[in-house]
Protein backbone atom coordinates (compact mmCIF):
# COMPACT_ATOMS: atom_id res chain seq x y z
CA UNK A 1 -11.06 -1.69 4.95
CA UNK A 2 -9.87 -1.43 1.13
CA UNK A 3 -9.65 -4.15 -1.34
CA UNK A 4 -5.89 -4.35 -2.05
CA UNK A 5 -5.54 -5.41 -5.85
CA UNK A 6 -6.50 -1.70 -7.40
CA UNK A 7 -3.91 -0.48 -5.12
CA UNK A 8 -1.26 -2.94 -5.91
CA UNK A 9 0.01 -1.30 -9.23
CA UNK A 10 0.14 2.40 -7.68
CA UNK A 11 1.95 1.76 -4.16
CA UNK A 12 5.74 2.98 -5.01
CA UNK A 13 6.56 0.42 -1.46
CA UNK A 14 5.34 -2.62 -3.87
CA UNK A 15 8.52 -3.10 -5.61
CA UNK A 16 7.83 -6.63 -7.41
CA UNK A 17 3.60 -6.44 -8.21
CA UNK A 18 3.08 -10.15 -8.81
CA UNK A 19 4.77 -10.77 -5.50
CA UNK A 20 2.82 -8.28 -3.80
CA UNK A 21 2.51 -9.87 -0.53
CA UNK A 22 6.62 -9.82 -0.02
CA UNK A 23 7.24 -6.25 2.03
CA UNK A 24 4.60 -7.13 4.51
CA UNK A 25 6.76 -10.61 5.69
CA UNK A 26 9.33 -8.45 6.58
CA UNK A 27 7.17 -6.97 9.47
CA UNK A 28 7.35 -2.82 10.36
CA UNK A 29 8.46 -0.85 7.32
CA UNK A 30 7.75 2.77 6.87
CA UNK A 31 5.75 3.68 3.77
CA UNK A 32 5.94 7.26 1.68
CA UNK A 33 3.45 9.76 2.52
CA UNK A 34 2.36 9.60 -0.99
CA UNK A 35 1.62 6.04 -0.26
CA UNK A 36 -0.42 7.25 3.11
CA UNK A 37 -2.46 9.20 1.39
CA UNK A 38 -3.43 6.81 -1.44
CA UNK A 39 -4.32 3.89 1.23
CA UNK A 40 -5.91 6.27 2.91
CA UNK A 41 -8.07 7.90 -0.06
CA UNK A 42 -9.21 4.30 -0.90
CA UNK A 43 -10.13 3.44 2.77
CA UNK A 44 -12.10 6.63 2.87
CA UNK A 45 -10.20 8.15 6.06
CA UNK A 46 -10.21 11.05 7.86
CA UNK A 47 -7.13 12.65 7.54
């Protein structure tokens, strides 16, 4: 698990940051892989 606020302003899928919360209504969406790999780095995976 990562706290999602110090990612917020980084994530290039985050269009509009104080509405943050909006891409994830819209259910499956695919995410860049430089996006992958910056969750990931802040969730401290295994990849």
């Amino acid at each position: 698990m990562a706290p999602i606020r110090p990612l917020i302003e980084k994530l290039d899928f985050i269009p509009d940051k104080q509405h943050w919360g909006m891409p994830f209504r819209r259910g499956l969406f695919e995410i860049s892989g430089r996006d992958f790999d910056r969750i990931a780095k802040a969730m401290r995976a295994e990849v």
